[in-house]
C-alpha atoms as a PDB file:
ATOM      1  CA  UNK A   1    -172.213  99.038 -58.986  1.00  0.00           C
ATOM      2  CA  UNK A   2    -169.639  96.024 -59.393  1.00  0.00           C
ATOM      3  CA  UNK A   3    -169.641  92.988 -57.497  1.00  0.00           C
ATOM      4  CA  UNK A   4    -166.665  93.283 -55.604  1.00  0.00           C
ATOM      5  CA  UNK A   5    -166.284  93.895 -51.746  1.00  0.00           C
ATOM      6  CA  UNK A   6    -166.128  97.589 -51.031  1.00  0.00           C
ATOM      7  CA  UNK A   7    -162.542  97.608 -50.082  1.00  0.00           C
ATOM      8  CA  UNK A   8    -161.393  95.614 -53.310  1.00  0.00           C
ATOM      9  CA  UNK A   9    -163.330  98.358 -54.625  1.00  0.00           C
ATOM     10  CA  UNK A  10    -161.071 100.949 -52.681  1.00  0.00           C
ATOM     11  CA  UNK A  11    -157.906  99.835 -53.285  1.00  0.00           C
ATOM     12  CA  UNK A  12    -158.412  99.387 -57.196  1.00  0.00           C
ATOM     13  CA  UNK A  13    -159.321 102.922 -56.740  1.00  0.00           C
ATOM     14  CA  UNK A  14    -156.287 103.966 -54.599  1.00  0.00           C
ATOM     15  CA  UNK A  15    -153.959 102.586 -57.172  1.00  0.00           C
ATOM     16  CA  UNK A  16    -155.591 103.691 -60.140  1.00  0.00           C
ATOM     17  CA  UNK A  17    -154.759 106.980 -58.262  1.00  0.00           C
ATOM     18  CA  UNK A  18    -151.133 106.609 -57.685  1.00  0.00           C
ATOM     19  CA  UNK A  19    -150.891 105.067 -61.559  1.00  0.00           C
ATOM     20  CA  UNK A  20    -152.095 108.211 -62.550  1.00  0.00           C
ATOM     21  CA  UNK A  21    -150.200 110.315 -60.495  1.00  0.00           C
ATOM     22  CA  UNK A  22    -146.905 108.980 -61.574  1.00  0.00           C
ATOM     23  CA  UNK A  23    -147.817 109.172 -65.412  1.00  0.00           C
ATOM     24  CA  UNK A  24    -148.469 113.201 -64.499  1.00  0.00           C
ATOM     25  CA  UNK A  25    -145.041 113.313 -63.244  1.00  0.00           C
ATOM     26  CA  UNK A  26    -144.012 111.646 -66.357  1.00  0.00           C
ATOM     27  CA  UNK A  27    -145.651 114.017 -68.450  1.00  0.00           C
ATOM     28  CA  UNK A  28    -144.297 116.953 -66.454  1.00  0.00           C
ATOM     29  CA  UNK A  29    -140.794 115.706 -66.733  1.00  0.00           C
ATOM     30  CA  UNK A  30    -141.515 115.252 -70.561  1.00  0.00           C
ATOM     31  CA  UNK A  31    -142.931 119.067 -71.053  1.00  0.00           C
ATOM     32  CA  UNK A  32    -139.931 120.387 -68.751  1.00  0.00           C
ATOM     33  CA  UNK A  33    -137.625 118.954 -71.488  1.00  0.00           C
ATOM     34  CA  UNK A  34    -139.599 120.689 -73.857  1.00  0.00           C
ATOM     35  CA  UNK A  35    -139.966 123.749 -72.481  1.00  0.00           C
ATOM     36  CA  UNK A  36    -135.560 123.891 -71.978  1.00  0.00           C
ATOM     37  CA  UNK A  37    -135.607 122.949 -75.694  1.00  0.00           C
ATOM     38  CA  UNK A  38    -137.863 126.101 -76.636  1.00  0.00           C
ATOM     39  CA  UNK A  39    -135.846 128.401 -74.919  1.00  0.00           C
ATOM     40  CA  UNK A  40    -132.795 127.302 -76.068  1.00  0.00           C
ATOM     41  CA  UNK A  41    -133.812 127.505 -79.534  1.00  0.00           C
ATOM     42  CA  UNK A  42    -135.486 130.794 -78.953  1.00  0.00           C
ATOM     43  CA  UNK A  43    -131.884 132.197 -77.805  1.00  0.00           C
ATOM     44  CA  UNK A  44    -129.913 130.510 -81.055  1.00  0.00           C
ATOM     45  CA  UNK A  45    -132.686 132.426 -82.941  1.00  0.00           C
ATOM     46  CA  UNK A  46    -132.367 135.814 -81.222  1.00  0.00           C
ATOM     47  CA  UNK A  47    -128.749 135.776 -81.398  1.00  0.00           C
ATOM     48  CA  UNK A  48    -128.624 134.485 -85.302  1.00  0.00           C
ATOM     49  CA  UNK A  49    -131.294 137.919 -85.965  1.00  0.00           C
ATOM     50  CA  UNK A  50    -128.432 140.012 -83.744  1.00  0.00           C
ATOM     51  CA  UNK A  51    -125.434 138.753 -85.934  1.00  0.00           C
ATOM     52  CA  UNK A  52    -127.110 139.101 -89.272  1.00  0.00           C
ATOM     53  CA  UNK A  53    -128.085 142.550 -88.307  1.00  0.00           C
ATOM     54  CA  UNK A  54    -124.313 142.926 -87.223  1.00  0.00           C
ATOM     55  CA  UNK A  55    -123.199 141.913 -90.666  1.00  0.00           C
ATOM     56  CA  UNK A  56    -125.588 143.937 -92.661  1.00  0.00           C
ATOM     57  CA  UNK A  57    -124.117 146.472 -90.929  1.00  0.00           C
ATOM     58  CA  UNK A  58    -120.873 146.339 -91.508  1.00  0.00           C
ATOM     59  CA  UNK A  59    -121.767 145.522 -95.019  1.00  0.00           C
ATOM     60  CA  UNK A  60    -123.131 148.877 -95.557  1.00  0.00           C
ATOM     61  CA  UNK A  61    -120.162 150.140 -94.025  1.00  0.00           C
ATOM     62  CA  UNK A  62    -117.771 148.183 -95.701  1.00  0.00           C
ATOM     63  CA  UNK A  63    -119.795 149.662 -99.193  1.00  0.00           C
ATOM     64  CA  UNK A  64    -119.998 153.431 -98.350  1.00  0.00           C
ATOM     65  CA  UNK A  65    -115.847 153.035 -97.376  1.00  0.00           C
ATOM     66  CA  UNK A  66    -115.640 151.724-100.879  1.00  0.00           C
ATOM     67  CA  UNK A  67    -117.606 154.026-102.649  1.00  0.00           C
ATOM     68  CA  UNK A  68    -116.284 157.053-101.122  1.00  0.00           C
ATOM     69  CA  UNK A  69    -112.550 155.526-101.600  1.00  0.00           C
ATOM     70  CA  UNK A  70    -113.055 154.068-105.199  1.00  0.00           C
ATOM     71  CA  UNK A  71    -115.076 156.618-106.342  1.00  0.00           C
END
């Protein structure tokens, strides 16, 4: 054990506590951003897969309209 009074002991303790409890709110602000980043990449990705199966689409539309017309 250390040589300091029981209570100096304490309250080194008790704020050791509270430093530590305000860098876990830190951190959980910091993985909140993260986590809003993630989704909102996650939706730019879903909707880039939607619109280049849109345009494949209408590519093979745009082809068989040609084909039939030109040909």
């Amino acid at each position: 054990m250390s040589d300091l009074p029981h209570e100096v002991e304490i309250a080194l303790l008790q704020k050791e506590i509270v430093d530590l409890t305000n860098k876990v709110e830190d951190l959980s602000k910091a993985v909140s951003g993260l986590v809003d980043a993630w989704k909102t990449a996650s939706g730019v990705v879903a909707f880039i897969k939607w619109l280049s199966g849109l345009i494949v689409a209408a590519g093979v539309i745009w082809t068989a309209f040609k084909m039939k017309v030109g040909g």
